[in-house]
N, C-alpha and C. Protein backbone atom coordinates (compact mmCIF):
# COMPACT_ATOMS: atom_id res chain seq x y z
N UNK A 1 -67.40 59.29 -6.39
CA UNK A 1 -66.19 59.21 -7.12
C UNK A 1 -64.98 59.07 -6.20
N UNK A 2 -64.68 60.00 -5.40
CA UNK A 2 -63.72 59.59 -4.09
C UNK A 2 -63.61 58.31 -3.33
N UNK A 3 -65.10 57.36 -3.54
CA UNK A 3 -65.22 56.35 -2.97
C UNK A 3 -64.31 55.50 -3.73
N UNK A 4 -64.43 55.85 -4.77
CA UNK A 4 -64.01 54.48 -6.06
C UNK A 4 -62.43 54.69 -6.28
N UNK A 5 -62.06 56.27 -6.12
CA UNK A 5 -60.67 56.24 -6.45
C UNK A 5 -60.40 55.47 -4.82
N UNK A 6 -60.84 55.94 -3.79
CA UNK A 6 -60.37 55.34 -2.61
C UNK A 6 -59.98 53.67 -2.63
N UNK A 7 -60.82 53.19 -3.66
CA UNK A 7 -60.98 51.82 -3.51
C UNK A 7 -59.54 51.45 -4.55
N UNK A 8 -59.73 52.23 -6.08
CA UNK A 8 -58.95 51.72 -6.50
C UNK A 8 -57.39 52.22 -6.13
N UNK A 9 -56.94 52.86 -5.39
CA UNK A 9 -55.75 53.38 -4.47
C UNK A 9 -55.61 52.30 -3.71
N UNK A 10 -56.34 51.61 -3.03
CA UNK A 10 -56.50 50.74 -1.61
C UNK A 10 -55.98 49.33 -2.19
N UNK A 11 -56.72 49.02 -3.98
CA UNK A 11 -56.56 47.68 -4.49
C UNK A 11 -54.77 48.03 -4.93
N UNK A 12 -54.11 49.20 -5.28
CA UNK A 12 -53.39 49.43 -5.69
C UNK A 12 -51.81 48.76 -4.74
N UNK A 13 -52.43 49.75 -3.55
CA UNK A 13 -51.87 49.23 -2.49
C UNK A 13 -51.68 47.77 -2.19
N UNK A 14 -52.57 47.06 -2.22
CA UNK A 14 -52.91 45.49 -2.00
C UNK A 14 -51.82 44.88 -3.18
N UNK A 15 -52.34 45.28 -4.38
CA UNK A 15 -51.09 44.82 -5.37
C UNK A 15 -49.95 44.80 -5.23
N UNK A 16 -49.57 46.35 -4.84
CA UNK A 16 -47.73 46.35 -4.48
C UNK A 16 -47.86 45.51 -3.19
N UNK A 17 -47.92 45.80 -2.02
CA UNK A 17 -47.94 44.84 -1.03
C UNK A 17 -47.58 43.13 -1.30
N UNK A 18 -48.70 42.39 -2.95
CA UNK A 18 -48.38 41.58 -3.05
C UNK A 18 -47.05 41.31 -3.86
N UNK A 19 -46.84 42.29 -4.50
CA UNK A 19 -45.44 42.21 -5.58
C UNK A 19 -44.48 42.57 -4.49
N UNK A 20 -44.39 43.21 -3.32
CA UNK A 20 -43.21 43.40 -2.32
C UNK A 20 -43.09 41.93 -1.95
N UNK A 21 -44.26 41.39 -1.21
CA UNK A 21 -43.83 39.80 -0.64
C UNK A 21 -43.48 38.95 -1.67
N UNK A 22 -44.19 39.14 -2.55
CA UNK A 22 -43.40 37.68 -3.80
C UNK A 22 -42.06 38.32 -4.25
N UNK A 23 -41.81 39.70 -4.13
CA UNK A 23 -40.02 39.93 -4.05
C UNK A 23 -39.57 39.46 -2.77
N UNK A 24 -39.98 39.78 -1.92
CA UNK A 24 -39.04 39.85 -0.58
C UNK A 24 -38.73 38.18 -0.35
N UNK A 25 -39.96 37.14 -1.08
CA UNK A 25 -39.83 35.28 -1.02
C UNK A 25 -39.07 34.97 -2.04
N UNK A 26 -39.08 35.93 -3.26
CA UNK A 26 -37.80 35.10 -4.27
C UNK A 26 -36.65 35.58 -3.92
N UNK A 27 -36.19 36.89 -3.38
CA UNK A 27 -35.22 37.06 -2.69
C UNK A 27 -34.76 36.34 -1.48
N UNK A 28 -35.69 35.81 -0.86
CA UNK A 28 -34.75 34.77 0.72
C UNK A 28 -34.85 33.65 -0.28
N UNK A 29 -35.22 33.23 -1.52
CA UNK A 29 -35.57 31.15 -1.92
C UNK A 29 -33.97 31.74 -3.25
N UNK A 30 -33.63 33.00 -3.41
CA UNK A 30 -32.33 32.91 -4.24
C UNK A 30 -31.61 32.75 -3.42
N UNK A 31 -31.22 33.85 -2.01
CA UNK A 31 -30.54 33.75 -1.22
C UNK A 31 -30.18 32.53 -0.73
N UNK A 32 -31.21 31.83 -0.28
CA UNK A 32 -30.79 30.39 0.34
C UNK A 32 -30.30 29.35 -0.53
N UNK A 33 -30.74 29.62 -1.77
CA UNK A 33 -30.01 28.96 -3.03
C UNK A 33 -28.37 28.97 -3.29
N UNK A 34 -28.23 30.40 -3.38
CA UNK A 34 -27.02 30.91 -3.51
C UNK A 34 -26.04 30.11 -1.81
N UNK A 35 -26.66 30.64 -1.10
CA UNK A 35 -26.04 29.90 0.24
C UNK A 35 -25.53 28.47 0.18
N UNK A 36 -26.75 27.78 -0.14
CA UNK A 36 -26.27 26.38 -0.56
C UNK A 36 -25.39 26.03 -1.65
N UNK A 37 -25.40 26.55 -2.59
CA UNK A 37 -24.41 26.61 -3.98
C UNK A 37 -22.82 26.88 -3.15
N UNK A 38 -23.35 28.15 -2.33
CA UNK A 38 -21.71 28.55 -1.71
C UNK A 38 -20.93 27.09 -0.74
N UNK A 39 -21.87 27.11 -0.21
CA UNK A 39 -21.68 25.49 0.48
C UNK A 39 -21.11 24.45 -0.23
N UNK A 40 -21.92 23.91 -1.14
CA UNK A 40 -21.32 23.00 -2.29
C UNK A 40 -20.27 23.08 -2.70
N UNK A 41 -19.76 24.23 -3.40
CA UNK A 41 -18.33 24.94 -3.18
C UNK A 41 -17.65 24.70 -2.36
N UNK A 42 -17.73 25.33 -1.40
CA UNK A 42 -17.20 24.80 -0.45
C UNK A 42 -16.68 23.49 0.25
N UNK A 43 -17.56 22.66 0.12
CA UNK A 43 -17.58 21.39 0.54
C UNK A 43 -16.61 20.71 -0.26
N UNK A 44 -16.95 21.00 -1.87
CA UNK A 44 -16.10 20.17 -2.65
C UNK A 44 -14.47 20.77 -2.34
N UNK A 45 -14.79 22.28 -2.36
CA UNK A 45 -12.86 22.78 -2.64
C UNK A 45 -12.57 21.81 -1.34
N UNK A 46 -12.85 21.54 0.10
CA UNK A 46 -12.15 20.51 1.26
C UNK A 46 -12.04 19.48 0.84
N UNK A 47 -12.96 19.24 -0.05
CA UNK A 47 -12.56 17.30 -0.32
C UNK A 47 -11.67 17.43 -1.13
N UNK A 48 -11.40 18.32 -2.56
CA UNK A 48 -10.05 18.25 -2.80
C UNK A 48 -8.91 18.65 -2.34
N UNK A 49 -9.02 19.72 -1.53
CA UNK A 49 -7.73 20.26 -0.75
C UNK A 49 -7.74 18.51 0.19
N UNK A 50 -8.07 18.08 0.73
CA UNK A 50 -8.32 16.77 1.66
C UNK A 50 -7.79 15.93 0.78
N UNK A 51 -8.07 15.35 -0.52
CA UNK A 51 -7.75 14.39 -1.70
C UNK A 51 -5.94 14.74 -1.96
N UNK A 52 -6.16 15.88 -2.37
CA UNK A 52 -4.57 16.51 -2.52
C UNK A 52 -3.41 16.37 -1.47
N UNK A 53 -4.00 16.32 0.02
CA UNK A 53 -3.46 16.30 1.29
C UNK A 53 -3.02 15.03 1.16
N UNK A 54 -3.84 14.26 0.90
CA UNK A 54 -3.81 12.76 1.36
C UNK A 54 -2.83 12.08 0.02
N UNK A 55 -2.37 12.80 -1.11
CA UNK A 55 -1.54 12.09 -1.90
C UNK A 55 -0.24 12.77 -1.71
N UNK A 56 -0.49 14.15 -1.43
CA UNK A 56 0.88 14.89 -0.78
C UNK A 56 1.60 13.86 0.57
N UNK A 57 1.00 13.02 1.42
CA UNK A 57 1.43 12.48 2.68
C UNK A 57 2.06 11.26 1.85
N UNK A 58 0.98 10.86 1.25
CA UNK A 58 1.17 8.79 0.23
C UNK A 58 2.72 9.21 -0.07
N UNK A 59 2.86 10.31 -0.89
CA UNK A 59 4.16 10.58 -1.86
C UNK A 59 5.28 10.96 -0.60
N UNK A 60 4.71 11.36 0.14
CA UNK A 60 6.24 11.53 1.05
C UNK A 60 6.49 10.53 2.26
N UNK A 61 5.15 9.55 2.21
CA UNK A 61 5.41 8.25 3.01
C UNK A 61 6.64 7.48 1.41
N UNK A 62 5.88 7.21 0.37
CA UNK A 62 6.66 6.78 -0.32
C UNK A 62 8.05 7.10 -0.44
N UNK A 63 8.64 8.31 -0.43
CA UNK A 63 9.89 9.12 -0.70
C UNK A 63 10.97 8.42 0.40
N UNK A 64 9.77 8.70 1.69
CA UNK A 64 10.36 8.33 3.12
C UNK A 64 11.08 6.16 3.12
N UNK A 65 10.19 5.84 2.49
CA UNK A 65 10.19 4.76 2.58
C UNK A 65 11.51 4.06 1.23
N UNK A 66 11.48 5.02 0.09
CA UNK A 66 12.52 4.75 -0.88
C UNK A 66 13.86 5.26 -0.02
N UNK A 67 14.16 6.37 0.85
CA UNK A 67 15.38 6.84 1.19
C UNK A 67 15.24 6.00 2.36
N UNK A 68 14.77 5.59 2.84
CA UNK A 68 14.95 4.36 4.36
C UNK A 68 15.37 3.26 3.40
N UNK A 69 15.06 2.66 2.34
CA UNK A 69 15.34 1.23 1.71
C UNK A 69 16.90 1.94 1.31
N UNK A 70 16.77 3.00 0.76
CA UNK A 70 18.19 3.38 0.04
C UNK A 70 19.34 3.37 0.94
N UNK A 71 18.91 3.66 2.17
CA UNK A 71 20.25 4.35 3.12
C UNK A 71 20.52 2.63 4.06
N UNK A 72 19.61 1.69 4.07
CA UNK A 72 19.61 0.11 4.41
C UNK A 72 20.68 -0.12 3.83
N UNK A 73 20.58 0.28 2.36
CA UNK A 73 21.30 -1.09 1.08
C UNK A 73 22.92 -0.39 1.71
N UNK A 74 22.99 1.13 1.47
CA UNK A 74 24.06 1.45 1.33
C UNK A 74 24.42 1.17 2.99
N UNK A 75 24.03 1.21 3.99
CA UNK A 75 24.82 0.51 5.05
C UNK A 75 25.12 -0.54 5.35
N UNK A 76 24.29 -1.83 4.44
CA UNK A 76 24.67 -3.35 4.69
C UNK A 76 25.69 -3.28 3.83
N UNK A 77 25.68 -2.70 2.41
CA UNK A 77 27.02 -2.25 1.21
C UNK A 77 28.35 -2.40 2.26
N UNK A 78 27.90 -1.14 3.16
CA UNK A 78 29.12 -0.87 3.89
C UNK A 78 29.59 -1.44 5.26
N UNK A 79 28.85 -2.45 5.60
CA UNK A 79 28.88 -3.36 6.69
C UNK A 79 30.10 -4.48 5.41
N UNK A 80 29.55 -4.92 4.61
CA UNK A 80 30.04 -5.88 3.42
C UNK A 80 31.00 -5.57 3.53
N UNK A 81 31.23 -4.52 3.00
CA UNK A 81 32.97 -4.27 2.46
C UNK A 81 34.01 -4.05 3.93
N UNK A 82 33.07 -3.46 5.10
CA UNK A 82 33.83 -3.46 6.23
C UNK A 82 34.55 -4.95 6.30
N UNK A 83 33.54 -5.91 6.26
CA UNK A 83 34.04 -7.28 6.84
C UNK A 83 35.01 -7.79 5.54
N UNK A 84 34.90 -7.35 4.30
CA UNK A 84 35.64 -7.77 3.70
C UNK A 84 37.23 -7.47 3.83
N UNK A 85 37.35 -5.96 4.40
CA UNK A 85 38.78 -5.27 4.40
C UNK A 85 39.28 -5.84 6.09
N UNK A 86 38.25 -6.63 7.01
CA UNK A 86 38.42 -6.85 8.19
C UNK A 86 39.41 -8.39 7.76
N UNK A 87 38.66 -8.84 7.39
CA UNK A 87 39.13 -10.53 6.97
C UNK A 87 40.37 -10.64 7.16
N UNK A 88 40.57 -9.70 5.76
CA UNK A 88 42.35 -10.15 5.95
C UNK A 88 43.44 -9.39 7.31
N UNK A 89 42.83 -9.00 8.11
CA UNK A 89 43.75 -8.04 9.02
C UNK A 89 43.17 -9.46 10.10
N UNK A 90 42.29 -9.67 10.23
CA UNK A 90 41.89 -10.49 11.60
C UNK A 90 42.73 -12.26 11.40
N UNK A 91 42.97 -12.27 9.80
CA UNK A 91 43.83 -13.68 9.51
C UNK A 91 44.80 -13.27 9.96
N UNK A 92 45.67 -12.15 9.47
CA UNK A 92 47.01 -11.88 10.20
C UNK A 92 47.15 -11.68 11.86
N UNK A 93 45.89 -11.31 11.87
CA UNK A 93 46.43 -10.64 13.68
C UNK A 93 46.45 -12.66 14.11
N UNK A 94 45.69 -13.76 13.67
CA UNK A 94 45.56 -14.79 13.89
C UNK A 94 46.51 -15.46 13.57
N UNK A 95 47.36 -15.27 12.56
CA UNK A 95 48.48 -15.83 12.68
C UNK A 95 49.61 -15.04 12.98
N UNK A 96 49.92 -14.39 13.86
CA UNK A 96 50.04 -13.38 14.57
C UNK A 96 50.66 -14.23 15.95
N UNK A 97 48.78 -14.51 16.37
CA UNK A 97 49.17 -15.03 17.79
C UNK A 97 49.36 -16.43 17.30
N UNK A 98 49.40 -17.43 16.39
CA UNK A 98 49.92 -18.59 16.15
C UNK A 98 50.86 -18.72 16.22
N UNK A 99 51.38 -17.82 15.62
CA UNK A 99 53.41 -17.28 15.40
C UNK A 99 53.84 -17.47 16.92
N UNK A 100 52.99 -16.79 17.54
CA UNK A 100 53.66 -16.35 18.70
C UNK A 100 54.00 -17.60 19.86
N UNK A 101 52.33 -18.09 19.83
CA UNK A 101 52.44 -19.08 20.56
C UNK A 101 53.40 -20.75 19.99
N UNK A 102 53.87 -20.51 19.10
CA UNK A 102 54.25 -21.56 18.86
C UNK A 102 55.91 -21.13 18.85
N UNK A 103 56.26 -19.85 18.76
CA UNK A 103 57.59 -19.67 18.97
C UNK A 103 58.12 -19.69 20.91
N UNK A 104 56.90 -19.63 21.01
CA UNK A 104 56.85 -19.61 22.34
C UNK A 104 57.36 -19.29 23.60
């Protein structure tokens, strides 16, 4: 009788033993699951933080590029009107020295 409980103690043993390793393998095959999931996550939040980056730059190349066209117009504007208020001072200073040289 001691033989048999010995045996069935021993098979008992053998059982848990096998229910510890098929825990201890679905625990590292979740783990590494979960790992990779975290990854994926991961991976994606950079490509959108990266996606987001890259339209945050587009929009302030654009911004950059509307206030460079804007600040052009308004200095040729003001080149324009310079030469316009120049005109008439550079006719006078011209007949000016016409006056002059011909009074002589």
């Amino acid at each position: 009788m001691a033989e048999e409980t010995l045996r069935v103690v021993l098979a008992i043993e053998e059982q848990a033993r096998a229910i510890v390793a098929e825990g201890e393998r679905a625990a590292r095959e979740i783990d590494a699951q979960a790992r990779a999931q975290a990854l994926e996550v991961r991976r994606r939040e950079e490509a959108a933080a990266a996606a987001e980056a890259e339209q945050v730059r587009a929009a302030g190349r654009r911004e950059a590029e509307q206030a460079r066209a804007r600040i052009l117009a308004e200095a040729s504007e003001q080149a324009r009107q310079m030469e316009e208020g120049a005109a008439p001072r550079v006719e006078e200073a011209a007949r000016l020295v016409v006056q002059r040289l011909l009074d002589g």
